[in-house]
N, C-alpha and C. Protein backbone atom coordinates (compact mmCIF):
# COMPACT_ATOMS: atom_id res chain seq x y z
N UNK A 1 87.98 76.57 100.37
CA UNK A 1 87.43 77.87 100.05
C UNK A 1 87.47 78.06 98.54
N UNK A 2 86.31 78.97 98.10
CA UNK A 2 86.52 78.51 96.43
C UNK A 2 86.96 79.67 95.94
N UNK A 3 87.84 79.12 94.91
CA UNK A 3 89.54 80.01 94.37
C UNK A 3 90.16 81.25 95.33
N UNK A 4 90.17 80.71 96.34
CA UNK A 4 90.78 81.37 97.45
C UNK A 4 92.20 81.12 98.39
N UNK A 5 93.02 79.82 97.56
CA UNK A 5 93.95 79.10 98.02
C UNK A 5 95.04 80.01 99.59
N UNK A 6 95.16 81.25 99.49
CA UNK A 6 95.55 82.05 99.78
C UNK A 6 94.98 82.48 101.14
N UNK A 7 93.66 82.38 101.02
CA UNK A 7 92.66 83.12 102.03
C UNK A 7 92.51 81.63 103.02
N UNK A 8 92.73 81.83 104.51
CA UNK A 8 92.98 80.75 105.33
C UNK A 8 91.84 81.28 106.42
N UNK A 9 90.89 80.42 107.08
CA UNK A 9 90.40 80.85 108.05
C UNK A 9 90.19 79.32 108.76
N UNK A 10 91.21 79.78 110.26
CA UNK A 10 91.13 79.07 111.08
C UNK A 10 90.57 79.61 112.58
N UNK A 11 89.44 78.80 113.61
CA UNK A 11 89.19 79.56 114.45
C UNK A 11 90.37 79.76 115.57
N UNK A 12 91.57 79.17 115.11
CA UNK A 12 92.92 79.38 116.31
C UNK A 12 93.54 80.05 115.76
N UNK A 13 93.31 81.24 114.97
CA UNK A 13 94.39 82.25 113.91
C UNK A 13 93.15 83.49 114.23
N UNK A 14 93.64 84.57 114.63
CA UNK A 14 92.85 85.45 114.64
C UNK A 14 91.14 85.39 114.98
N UNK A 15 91.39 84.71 115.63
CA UNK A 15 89.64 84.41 116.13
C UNK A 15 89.05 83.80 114.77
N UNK A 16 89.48 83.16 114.43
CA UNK A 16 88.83 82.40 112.73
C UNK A 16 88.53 84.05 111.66
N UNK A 17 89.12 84.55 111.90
CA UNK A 17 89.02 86.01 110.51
C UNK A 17 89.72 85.28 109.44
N UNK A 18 89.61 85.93 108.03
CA UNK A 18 89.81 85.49 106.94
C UNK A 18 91.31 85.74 106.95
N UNK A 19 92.74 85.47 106.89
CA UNK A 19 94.19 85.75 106.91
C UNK A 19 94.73 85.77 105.86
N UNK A 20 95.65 85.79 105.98
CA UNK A 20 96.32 85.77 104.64
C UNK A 20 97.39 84.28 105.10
N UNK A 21 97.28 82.52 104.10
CA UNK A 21 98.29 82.17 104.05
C UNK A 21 98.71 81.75 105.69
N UNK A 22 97.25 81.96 106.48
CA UNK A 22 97.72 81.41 108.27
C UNK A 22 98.72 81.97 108.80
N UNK A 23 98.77 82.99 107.99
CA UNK A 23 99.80 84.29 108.77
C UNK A 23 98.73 84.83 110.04
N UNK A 24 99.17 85.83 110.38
CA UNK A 24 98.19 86.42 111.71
C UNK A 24 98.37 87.98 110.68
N UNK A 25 98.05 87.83 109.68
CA UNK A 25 97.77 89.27 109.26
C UNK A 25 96.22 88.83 108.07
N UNK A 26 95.69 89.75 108.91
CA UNK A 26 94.18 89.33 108.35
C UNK A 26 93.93 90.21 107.03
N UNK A 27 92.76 89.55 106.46
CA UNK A 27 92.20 90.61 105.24
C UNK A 27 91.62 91.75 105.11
N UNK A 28 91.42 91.99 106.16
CA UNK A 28 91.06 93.66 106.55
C UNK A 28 91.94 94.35 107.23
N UNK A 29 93.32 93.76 107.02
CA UNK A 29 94.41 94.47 107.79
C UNK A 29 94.92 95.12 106.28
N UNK A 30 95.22 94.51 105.37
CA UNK A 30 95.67 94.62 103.76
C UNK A 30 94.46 95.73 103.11
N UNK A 31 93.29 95.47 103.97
CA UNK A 31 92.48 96.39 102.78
C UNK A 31 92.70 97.96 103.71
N UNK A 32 92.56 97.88 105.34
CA UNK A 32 92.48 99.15 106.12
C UNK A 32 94.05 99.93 105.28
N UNK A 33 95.22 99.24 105.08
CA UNK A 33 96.21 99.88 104.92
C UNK A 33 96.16 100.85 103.61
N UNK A 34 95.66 99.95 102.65
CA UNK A 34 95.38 100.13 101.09
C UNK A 34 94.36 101.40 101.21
N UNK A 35 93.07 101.30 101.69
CA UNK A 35 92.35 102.13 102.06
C UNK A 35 93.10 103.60 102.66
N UNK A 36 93.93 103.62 103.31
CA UNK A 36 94.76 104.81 104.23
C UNK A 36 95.94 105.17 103.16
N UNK A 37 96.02 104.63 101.87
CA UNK A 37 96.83 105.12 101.04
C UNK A 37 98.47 104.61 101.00
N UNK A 38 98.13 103.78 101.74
CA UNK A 38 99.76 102.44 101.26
C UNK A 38 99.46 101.67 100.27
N UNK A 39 100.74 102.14 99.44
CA UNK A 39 100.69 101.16 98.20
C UNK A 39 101.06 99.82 98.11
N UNK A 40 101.11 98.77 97.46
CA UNK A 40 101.32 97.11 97.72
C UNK A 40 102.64 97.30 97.89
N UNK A 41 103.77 98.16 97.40
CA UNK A 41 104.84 98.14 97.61
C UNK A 41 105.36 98.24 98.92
N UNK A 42 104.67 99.59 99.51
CA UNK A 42 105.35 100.02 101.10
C UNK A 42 104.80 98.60 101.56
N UNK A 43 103.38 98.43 101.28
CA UNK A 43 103.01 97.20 102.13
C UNK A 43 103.90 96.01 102.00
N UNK A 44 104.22 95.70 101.17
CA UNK A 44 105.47 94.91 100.78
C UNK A 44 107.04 94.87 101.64
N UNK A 45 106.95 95.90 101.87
CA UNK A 45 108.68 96.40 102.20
C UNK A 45 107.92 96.47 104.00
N UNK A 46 107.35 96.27 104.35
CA UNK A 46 106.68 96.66 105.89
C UNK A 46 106.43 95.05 106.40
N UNK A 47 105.87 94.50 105.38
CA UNK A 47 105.83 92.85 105.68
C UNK A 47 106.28 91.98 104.66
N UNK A 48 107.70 91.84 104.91
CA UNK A 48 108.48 91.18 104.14
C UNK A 48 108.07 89.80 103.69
N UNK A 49 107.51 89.05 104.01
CA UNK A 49 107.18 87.96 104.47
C UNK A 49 105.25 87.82 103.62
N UNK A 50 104.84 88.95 103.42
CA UNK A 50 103.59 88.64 102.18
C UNK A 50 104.51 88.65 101.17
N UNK A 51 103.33 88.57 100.13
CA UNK A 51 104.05 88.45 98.59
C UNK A 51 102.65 89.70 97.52
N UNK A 52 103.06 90.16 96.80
CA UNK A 52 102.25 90.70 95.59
C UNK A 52 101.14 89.89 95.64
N UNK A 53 100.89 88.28 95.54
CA UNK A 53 99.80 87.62 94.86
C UNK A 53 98.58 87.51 96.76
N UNK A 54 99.60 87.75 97.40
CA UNK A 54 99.03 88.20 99.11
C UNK A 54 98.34 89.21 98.87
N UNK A 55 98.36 90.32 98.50
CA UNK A 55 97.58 92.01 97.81
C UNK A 55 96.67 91.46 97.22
N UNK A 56 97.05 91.28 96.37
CA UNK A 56 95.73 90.94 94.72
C UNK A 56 94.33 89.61 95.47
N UNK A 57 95.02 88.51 96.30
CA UNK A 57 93.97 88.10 96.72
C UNK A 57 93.54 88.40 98.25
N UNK A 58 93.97 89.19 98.63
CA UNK A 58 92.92 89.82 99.76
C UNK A 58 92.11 90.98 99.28
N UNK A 59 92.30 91.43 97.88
CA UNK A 59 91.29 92.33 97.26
C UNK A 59 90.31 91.63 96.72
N UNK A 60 90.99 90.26 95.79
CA UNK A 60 89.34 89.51 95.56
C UNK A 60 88.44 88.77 96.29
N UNK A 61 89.65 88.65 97.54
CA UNK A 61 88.02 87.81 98.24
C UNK A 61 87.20 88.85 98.74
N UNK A 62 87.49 90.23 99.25
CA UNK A 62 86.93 91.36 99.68
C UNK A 62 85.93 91.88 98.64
N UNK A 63 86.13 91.62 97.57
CA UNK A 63 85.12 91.96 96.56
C UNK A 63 84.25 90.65 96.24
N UNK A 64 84.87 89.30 96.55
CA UNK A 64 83.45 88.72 96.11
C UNK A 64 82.89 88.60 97.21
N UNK A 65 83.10 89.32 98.49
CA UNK A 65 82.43 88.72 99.47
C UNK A 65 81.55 89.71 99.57
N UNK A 66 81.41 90.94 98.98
CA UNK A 66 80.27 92.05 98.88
C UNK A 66 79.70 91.88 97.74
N UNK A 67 79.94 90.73 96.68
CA UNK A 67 78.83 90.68 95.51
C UNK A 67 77.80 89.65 95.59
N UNK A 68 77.34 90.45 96.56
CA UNK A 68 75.88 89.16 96.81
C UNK A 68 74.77 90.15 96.78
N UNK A 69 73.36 89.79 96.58
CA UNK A 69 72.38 91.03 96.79
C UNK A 69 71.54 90.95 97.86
N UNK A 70 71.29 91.95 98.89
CA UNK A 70 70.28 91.82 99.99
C UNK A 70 69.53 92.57 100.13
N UNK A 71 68.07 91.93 100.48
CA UNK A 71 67.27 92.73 100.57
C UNK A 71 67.06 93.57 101.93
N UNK A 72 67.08 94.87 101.39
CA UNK A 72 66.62 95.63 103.10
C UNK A 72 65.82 96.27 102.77
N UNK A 73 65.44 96.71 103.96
CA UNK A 73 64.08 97.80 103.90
C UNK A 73 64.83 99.47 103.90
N UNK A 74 63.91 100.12 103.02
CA UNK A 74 64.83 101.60 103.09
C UNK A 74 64.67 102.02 103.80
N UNK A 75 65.75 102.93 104.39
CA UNK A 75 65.92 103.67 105.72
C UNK A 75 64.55 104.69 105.61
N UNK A 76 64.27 105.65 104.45
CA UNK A 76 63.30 106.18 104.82
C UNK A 76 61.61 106.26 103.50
N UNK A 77 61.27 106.52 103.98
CA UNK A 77 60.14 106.30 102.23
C UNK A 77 59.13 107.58 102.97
């Protein structure tokens, strides 16, 4: 995966979702929490067992995985 060392996707780990590290805690588990207003710390102290550099790269693969451009048709004209 490119510069993603961190980001593991296997289809016998969470139905192949993006994880953290082949843990069973996925990358939209880190962003839903972050999103609901837990900071990396509580998240930290809740799953002993991530690390800080676990946070920081389930935010960048979440962001490069929405910097692509697609074309759609507009909802209304």
């Amino acid at each position: 995966m490119l510069a993603f060392p961190r980001i593991t996707i296997d289809p016998n780990v969470c139905e192949g979702r993006p994880c953290i590290r082949g843990l069973r805690v996925r990358v939209t588990d880190i962003l839903e929490m972050l999103a609901s207003g837990a900071t990396p710390n509580e998240i930290l102290e809740d799953f002993p067992y991530l690390e800080e550099a676990d946070i920081i790269a389930a935010l960048a693969f979440a962001a490069h995985q929405t910097d692509h451009p697609i074309l759609i048709q507009p909802l209304f004209r």
